[in-house]
PDB file of N, CA and C in Angstrom:
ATOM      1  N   UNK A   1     -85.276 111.222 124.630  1.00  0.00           N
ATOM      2  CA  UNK A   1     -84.414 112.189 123.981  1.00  0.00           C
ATOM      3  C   UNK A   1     -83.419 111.504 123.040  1.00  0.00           C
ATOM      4  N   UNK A   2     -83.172 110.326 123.171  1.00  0.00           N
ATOM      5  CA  UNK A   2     -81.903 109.428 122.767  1.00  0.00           C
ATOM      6  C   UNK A   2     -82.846 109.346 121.197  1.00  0.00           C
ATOM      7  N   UNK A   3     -83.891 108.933 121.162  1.00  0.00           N
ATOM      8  CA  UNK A   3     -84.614 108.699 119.774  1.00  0.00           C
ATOM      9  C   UNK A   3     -84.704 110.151 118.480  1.00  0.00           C
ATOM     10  N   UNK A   4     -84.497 110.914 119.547  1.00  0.00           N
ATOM     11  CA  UNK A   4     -84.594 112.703 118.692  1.00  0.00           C
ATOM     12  C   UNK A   4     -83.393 112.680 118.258  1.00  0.00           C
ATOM     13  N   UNK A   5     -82.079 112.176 119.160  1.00  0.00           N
ATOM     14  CA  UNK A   5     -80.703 112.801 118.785  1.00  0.00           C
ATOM     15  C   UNK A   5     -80.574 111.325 117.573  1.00  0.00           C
ATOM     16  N   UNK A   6     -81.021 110.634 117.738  1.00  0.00           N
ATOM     17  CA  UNK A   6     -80.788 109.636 116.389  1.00  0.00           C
ATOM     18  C   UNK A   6     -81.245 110.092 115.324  1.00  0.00           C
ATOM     19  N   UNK A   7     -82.765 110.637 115.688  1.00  0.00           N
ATOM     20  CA  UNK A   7     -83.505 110.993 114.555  1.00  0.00           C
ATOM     21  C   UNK A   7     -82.405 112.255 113.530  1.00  0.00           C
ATOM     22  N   UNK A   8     -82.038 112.963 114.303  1.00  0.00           N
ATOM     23  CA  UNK A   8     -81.287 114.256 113.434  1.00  0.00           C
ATOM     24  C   UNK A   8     -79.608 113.840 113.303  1.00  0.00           C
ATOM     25  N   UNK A   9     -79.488 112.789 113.818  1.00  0.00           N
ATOM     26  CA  UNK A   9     -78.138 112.163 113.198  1.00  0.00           C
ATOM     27  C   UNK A   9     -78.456 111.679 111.899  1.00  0.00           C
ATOM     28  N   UNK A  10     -79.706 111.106 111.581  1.00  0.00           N
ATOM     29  CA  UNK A  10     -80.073 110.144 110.392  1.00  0.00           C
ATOM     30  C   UNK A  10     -80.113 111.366 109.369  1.00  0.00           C
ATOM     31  N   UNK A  11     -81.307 112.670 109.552  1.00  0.00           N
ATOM     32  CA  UNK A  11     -81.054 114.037 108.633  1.00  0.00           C
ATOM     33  C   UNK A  11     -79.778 114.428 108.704  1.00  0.00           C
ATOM     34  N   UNK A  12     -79.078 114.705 109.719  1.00  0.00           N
ATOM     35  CA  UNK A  12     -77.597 115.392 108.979  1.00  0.00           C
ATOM     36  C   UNK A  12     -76.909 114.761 108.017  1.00  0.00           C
ATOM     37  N   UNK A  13     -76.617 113.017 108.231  1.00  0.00           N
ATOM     38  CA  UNK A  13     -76.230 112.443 107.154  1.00  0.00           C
ATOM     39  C   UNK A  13     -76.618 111.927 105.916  1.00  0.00           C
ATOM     40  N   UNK A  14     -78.022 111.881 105.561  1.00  0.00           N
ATOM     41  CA  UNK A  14     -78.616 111.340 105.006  1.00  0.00           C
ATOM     42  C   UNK A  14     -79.510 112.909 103.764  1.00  0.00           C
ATOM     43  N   UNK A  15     -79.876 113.929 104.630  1.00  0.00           N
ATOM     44  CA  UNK A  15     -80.567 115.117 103.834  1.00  0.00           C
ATOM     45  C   UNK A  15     -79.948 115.260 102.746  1.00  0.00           C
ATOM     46  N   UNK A  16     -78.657 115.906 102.810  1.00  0.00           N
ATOM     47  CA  UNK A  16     -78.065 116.581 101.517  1.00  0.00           C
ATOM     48  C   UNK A  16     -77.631 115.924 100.477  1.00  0.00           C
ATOM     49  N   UNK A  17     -77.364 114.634 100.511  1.00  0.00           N
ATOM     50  CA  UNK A  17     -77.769 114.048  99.203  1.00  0.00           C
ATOM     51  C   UNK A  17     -78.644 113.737  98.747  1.00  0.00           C
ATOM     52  N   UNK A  18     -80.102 113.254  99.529  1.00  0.00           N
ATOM     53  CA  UNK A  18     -81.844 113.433  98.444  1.00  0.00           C
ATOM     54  C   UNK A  18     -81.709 114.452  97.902  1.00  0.00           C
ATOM     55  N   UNK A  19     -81.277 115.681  98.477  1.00  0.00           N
ATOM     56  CA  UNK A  19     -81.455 117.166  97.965  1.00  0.00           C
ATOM     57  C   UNK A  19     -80.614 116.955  96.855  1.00  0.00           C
ATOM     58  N   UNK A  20     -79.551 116.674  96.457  1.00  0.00           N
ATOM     59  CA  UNK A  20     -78.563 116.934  95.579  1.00  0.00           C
ATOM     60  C   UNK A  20     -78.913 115.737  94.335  1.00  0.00           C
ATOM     61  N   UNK A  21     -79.880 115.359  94.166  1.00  0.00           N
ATOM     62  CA  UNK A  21     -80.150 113.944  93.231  1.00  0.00           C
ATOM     63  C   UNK A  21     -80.444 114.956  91.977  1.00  0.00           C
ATOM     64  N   UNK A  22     -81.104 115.947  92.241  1.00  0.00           N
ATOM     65  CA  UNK A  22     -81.930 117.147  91.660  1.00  0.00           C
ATOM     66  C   UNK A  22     -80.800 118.007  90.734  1.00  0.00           C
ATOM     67  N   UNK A  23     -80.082 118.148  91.043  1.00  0.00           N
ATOM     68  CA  UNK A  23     -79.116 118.877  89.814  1.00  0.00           C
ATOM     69  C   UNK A  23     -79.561 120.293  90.181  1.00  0.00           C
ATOM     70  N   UNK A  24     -78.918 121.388  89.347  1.00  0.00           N
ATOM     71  CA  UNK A  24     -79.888 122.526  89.444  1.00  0.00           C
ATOM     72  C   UNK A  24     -79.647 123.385  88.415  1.00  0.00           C
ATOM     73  N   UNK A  25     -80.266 123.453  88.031  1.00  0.00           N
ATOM     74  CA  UNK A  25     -80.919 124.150  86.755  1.00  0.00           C
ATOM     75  C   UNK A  25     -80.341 125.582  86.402  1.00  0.00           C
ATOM     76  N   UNK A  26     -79.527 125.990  85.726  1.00  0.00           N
ATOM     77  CA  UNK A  26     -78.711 127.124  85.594  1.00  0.00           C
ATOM     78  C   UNK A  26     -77.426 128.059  86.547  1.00  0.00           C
ATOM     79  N   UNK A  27     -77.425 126.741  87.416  1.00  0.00           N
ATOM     80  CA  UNK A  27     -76.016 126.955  88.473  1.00  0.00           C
ATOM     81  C   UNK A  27     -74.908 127.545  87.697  1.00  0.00           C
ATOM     82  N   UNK A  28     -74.749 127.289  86.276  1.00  0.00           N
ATOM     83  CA  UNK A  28     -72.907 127.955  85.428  1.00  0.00           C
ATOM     84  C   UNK A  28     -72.937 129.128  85.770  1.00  0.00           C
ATOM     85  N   UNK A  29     -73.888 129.910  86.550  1.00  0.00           N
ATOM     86  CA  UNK A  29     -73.839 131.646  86.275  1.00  0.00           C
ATOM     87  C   UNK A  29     -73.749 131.689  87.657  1.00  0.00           C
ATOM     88  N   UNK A  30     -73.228 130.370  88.653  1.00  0.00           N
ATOM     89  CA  UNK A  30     -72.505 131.075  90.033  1.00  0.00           C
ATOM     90  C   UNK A  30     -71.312 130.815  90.245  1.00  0.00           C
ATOM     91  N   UNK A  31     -70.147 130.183  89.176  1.00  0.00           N
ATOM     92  CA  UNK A  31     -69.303 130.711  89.631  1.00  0.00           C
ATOM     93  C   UNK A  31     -68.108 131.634  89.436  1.00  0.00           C
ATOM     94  N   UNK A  32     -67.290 132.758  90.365  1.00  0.00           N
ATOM     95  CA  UNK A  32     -66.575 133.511  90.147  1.00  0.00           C
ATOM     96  C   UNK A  32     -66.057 133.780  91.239  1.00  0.00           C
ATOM     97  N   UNK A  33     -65.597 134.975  91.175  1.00  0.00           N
ATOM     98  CA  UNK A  33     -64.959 135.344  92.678  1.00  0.00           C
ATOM     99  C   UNK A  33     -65.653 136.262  93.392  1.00  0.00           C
ATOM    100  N   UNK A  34     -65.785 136.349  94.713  1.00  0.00           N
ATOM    101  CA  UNK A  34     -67.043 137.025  95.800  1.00  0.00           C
ATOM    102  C   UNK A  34     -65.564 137.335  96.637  1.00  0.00           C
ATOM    103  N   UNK A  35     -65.896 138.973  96.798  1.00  0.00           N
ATOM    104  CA  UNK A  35     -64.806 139.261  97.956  1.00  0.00           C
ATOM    105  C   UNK A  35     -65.178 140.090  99.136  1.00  0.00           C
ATOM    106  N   UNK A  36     -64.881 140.055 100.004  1.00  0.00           N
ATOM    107  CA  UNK A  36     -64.822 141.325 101.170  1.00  0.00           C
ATOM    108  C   UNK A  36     -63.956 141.285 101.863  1.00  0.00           C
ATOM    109  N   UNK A  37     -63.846 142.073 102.623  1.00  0.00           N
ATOM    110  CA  UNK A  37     -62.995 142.630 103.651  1.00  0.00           C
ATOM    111  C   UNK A  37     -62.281 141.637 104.107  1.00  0.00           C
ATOM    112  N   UNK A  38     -62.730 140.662 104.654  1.00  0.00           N
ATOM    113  CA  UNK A  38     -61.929 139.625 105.458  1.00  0.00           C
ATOM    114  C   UNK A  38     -61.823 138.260 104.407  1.00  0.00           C
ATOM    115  N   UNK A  39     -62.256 137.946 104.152  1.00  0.00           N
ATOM    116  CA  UNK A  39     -62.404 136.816 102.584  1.00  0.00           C
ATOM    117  C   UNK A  39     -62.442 137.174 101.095  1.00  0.00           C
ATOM    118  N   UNK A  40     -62.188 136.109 100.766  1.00  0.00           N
ATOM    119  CA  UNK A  40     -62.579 135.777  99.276  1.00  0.00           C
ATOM    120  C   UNK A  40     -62.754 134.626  99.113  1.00  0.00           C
ATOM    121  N   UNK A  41     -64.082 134.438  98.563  1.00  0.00           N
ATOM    122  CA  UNK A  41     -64.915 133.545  97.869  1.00  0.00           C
ATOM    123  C   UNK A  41     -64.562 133.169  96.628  1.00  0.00           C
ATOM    124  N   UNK A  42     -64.064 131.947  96.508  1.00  0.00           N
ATOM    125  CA  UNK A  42     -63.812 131.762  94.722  1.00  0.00           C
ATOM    126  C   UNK A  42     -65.134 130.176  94.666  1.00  0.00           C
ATOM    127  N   UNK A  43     -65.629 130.532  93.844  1.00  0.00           N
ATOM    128  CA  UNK A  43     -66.664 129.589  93.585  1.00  0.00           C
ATOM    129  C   UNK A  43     -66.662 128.628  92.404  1.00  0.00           C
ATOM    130  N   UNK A  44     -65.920 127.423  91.879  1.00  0.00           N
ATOM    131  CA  UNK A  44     -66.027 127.046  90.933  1.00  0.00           C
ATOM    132  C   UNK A  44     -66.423 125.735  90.346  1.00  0.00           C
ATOM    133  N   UNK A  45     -66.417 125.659  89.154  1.00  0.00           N
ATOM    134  CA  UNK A  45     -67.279 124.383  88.421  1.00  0.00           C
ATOM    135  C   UNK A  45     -66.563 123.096  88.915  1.00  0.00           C
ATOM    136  N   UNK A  46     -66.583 122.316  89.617  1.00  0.00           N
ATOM    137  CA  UNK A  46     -65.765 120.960  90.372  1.00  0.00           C
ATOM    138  C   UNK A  46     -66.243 119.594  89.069  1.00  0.00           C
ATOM    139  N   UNK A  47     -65.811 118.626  89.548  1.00  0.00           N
ATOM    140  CA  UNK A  47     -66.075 117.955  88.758  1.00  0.00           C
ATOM    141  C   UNK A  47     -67.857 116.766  89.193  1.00  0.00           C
ATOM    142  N   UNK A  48     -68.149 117.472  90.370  1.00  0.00           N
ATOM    143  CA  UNK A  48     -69.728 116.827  90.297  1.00  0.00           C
ATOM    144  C   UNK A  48     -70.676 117.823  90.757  1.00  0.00           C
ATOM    145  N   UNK A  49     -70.081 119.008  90.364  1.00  0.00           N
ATOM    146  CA  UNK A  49     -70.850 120.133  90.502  1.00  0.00           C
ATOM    147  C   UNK A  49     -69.894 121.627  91.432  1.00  0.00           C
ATOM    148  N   UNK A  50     -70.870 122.598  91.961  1.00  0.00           N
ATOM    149  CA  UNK A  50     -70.412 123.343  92.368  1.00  0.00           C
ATOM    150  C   UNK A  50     -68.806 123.664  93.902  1.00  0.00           C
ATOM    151  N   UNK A  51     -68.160 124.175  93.263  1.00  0.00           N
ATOM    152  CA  UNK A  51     -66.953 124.218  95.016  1.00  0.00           C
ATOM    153  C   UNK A  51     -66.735 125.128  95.386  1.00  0.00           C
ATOM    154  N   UNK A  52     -66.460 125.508  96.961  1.00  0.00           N
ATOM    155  CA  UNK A  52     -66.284 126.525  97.404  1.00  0.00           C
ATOM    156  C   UNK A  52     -64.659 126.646  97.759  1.00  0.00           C
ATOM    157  N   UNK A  53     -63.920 127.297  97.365  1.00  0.00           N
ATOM    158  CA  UNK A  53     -62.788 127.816  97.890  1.00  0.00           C
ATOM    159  C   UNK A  53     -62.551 128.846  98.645  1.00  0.00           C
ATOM    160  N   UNK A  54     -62.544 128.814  99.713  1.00  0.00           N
ATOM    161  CA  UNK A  54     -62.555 130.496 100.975  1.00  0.00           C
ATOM    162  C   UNK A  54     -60.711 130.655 101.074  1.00  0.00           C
ATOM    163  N   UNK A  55     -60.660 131.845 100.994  1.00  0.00           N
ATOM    164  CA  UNK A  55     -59.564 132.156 101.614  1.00  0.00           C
ATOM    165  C   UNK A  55     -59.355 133.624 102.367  1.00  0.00           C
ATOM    166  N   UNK A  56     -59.032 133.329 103.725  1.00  0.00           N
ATOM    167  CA  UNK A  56     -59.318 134.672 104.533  1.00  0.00           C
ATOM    168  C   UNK A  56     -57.959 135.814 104.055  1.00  0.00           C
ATOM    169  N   UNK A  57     -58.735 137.168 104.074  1.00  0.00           N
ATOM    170  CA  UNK A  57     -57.578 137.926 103.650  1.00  0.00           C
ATOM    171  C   UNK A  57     -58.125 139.274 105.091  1.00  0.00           C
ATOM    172  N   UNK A  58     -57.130 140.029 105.000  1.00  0.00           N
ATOM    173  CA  UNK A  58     -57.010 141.216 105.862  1.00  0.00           C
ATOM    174  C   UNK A  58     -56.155 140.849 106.806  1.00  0.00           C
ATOM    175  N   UNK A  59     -56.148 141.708 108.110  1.00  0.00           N
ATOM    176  CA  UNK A  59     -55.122 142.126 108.826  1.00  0.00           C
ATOM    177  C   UNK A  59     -55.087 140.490 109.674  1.00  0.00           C
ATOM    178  N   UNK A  60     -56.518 139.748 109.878  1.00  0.00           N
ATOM    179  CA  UNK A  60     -56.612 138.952 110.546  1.00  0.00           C
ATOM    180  C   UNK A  60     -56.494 137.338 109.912  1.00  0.00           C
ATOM    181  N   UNK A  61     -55.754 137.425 108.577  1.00  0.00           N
ATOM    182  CA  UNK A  61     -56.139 136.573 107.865  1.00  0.00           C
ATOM    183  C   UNK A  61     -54.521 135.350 108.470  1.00  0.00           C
ATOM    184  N   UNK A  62     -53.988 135.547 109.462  1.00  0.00           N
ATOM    185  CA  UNK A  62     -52.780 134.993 109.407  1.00  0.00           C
ATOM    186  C   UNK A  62     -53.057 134.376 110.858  1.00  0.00           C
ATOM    187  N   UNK A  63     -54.352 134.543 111.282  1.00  0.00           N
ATOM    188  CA  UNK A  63     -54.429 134.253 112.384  1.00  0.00           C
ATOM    189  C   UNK A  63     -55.533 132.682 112.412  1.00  0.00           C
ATOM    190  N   UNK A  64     -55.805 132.283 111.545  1.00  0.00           N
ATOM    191  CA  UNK A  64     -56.817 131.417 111.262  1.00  0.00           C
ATOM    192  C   UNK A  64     -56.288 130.474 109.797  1.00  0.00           C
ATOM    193  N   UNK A  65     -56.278 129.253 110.101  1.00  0.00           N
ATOM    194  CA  UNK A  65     -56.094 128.237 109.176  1.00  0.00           C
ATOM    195  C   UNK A  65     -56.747 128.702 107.935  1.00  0.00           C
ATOM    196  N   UNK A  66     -56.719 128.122 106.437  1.00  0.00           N
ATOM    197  CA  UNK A  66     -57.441 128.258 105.524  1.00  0.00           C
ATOM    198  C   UNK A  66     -58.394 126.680 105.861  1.00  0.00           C
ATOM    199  N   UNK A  67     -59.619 127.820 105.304  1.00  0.00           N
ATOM    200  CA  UNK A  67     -60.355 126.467 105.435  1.00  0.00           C
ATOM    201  C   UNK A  67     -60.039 125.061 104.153  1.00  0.00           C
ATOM    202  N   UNK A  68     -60.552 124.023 103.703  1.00  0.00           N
ATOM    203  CA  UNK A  68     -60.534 123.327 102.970  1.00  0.00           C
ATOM    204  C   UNK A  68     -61.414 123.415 101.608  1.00  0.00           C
ATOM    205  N   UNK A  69     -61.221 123.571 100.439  1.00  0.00           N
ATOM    206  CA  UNK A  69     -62.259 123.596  99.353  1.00  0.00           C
ATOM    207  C   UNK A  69     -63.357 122.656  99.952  1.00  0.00           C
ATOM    208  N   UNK A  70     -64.575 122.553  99.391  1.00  0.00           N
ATOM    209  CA  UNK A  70     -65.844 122.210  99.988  1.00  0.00           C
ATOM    210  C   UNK A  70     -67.096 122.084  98.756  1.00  0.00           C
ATOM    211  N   UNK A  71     -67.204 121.379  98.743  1.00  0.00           N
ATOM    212  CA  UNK A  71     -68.356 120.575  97.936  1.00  0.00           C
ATOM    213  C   UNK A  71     -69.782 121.600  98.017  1.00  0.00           C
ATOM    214  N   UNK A  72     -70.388 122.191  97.260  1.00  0.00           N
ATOM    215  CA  UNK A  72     -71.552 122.544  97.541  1.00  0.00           C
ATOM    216  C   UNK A  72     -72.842 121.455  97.091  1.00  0.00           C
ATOM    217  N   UNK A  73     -73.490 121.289  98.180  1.00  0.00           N
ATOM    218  CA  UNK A  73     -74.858 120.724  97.484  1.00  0.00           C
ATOM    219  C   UNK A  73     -76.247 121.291  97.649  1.00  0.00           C
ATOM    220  N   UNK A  74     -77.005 121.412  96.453  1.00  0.00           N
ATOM    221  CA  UNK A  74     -77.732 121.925  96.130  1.00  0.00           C
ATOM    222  C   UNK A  74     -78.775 121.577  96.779  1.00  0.00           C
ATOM    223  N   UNK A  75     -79.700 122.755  97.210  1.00  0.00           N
ATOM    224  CA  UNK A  75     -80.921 122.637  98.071  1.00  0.00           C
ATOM    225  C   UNK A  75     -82.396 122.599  96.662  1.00  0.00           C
ATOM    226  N   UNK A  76     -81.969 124.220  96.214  1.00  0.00           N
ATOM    227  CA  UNK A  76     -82.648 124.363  95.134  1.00  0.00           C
ATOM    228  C   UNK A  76     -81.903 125.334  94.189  1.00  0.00           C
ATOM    229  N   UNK A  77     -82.661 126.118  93.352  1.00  0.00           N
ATOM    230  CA  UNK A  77     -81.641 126.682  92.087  1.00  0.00           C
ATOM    231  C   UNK A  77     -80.659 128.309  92.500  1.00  0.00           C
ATOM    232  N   UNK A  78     -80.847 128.394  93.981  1.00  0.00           N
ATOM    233  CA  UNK A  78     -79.953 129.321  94.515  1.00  0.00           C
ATOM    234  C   UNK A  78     -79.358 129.370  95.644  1.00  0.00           C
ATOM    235  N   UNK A  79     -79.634 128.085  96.800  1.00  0.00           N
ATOM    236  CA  UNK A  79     -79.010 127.623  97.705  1.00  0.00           C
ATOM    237  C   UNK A  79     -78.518 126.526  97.870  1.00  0.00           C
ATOM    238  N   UNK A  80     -77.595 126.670  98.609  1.00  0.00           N
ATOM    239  CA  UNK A  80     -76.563 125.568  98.651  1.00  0.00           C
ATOM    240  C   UNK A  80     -76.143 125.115  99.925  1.00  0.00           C
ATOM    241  N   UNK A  81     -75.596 123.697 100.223  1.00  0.00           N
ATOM    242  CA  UNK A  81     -74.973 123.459 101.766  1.00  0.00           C
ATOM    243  C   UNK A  81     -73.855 123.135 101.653  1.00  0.00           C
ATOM    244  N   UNK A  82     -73.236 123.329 102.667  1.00  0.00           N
ATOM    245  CA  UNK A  82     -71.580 123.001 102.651  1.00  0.00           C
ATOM    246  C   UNK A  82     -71.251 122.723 104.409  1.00  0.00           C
ATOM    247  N   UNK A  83     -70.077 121.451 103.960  1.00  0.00           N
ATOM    248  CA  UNK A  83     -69.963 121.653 105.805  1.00  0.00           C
ATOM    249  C   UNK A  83     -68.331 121.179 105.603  1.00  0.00           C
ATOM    250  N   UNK A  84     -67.636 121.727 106.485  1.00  0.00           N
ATOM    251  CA  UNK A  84     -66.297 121.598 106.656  1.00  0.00           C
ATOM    252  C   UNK A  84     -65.810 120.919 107.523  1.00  0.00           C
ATOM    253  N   UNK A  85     -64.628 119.965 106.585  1.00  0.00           N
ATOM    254  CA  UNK A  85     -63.872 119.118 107.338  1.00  0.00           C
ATOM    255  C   UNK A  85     -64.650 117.781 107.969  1.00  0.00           C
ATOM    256  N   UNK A  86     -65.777 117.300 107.343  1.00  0.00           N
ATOM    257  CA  UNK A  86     -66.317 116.683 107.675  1.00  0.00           C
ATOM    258  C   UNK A  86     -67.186 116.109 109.133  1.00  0.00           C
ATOM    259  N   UNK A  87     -67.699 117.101 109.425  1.00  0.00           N
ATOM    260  CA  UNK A  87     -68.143 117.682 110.761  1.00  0.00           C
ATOM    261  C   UNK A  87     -69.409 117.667 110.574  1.00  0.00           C
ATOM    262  N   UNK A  88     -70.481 117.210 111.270  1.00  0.00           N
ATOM    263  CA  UNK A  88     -71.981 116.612 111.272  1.00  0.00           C
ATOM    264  C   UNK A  88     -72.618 117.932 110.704  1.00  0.00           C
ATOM    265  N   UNK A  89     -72.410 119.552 111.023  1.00  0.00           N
ATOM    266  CA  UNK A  89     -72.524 120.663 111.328  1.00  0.00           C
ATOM    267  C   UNK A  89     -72.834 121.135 109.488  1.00  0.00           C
ATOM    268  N   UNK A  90     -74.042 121.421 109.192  1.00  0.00           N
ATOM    269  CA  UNK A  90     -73.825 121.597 107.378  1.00  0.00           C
ATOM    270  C   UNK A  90     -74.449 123.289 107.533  1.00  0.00           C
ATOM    271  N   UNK A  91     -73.537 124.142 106.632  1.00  0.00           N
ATOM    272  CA  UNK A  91     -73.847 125.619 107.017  1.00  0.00           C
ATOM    273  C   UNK A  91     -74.606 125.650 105.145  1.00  0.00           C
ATOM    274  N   UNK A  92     -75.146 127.055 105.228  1.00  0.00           N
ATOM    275  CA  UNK A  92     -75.890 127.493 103.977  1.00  0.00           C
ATOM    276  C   UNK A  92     -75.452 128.215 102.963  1.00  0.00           C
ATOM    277  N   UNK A  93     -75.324 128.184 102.243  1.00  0.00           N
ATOM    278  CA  UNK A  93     -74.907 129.035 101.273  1.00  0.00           C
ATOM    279  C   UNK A  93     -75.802 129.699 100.196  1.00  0.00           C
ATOM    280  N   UNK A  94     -76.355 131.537  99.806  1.00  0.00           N
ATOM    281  CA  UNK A  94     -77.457 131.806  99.032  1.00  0.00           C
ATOM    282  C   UNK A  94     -76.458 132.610  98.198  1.00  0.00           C
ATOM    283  N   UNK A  95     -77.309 132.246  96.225  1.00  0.00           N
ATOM    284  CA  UNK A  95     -77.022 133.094  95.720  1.00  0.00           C
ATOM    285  C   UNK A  95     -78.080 134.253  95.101  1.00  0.00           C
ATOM    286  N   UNK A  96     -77.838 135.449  95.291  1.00  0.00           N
ATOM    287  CA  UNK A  96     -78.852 136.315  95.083  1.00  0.00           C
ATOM    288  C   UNK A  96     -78.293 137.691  93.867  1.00  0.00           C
ATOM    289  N   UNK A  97     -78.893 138.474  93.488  1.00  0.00           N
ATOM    290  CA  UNK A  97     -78.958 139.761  92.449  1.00  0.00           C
ATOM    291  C   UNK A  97     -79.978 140.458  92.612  1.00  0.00           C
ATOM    292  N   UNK A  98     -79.267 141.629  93.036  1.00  0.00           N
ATOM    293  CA  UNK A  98     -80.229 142.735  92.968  1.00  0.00           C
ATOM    294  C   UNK A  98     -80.631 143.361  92.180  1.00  0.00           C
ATOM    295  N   UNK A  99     -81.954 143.927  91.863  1.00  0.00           N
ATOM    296  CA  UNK A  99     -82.647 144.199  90.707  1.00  0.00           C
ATOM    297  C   UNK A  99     -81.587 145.426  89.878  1.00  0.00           C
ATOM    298  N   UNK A 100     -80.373 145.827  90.253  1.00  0.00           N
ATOM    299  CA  UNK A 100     -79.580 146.204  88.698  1.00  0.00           C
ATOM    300  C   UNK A 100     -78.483 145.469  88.765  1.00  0.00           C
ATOM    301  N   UNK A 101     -78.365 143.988  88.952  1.00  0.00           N
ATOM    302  CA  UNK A 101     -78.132 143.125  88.337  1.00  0.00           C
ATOM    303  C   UNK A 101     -76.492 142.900  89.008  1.00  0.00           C
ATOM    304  N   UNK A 102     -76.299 143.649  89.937  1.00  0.00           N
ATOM    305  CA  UNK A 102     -74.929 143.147  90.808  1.00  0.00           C
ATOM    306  C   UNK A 102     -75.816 141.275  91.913  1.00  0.00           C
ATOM    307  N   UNK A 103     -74.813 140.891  91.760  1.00  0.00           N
ATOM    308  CA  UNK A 103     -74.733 139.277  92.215  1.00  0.00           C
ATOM    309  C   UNK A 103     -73.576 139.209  93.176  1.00  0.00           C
ATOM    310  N   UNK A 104     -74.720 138.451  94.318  1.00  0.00           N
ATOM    311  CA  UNK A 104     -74.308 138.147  95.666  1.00  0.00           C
ATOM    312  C   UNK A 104     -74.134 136.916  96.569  1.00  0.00           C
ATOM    313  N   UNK A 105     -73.088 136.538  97.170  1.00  0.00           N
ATOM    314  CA  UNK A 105     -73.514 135.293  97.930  1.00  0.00           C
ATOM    315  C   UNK A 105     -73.788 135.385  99.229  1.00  0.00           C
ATOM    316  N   UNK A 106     -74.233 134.919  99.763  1.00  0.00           N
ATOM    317  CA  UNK A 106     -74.868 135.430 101.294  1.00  0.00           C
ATOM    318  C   UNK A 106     -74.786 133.838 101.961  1.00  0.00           C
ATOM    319  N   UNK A 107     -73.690 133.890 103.014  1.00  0.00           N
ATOM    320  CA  UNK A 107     -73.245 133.103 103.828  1.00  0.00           C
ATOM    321  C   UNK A 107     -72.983 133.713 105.219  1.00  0.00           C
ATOM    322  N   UNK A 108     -73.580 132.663 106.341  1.00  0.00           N
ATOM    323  CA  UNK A 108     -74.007 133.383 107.139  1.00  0.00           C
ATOM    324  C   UNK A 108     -74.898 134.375 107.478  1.00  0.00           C
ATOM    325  N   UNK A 109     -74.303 135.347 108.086  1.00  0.00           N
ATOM    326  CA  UNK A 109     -75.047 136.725 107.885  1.00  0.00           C
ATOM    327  C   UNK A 109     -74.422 137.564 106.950  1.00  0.00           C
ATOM    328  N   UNK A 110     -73.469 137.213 106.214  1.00  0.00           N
ATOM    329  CA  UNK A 110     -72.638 138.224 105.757  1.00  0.00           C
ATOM    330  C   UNK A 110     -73.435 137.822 104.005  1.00  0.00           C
ATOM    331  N   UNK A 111     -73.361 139.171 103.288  1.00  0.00           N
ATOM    332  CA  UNK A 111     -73.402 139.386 102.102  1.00  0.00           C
ATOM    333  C   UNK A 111     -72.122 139.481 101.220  1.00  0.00           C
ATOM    334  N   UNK A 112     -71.942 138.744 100.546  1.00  0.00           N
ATOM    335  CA  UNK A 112     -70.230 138.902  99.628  1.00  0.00           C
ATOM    336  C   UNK A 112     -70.499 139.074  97.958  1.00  0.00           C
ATOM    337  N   UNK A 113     -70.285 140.730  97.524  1.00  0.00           N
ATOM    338  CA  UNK A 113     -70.489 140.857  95.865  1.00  0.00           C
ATOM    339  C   UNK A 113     -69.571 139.948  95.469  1.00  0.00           C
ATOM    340  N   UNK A 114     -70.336 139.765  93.518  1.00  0.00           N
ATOM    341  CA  UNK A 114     -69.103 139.208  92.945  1.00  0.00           C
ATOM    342  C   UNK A 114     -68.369 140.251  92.344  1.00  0.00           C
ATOM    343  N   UNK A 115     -66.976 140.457  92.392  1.00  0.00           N
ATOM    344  CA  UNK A 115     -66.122 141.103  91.718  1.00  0.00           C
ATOM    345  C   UNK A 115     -65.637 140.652  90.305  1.00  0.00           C
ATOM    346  N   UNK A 116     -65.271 139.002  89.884  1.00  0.00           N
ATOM    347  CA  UNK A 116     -65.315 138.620  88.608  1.00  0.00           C
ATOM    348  C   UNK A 116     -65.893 137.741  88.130  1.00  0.00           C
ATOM    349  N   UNK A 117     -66.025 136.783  86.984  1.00  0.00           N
ATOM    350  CA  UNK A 117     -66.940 135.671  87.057  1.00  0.00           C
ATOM    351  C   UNK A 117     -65.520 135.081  85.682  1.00  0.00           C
TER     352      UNK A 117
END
C-alpha cells in the first residue's frame, strides 16, 4: 500500500504542471465575474495565466475566512485545477455556455453564471 500512496503523492505534485506546459487556446473569454447566492467568482488574467478570486457573500459569508486568490491550471481549453493554500488536495474548475449563449463556471457541484466580463 506504501508504493500506491507514493505513487499518487508523485501525481498530485507532479500532474498539473505537464498539463499546464499546453497553454490554452482561447482562455481571454473566461475571465469576469460569476456570482451566486453565497459567492462570487471573479476570474482574472494573472500574470502566467488564469486566477481565481472567491469571495463568500450572504448571510453566511462572515462566518468563513476568505479563501486566497489561486492559480488556475489548465487541463484543457475549458477546465481547470486549483488547490488552496497549498494543500496536496487539487479541486476542478469547468467553463461551460449554454446553447443561447449565457456562460458558466461549474465548481464543484455548483453551477455559477457570469454576470460581467
Amino acid at each position: 500500500m506504501s508504493q500506491l500512496n507514493e505513487i499518487s503523492d508523485w501525481l498530485q505534485e507532479n500532474l498539473p504542471p505537464l498539463v499546464a506546459e499546453h497553454g490554452v487556446p482561447g482562455a481571454a473569454r473566461y475571465p469576469g465575474k460569476y456570482e451566486r447566492a453565497s459567492a462570487t467568482l471573479d476570474v482574472l488574467q494573472g500574470e502566467n495565466g488564469l486566477v481565481l478570486d472567491m469571495t463568500p457573500t450572504g448571510p453566511l459569508a462572515g462566518l468563513f475566512p476568505t479563501p486566497p486568490r489561486v492559480d488556475l491550471v489548465p487541463v484543457d481549453d475549458s477546465t481547470f485545477l486549483l488547490r488552496e493554500n497549498e494543500d496536496k488536495t487539487w479541486s476542478s474548475l469547468a467553463f461551460h455556455a449554454l446553447p443561447t449563449g449565457e456562460e458558466y463556471v461549474h465548481m464543484g457541484v455548483r453551477a455559477t453564471p457570469e454576470v460581467s466580463r
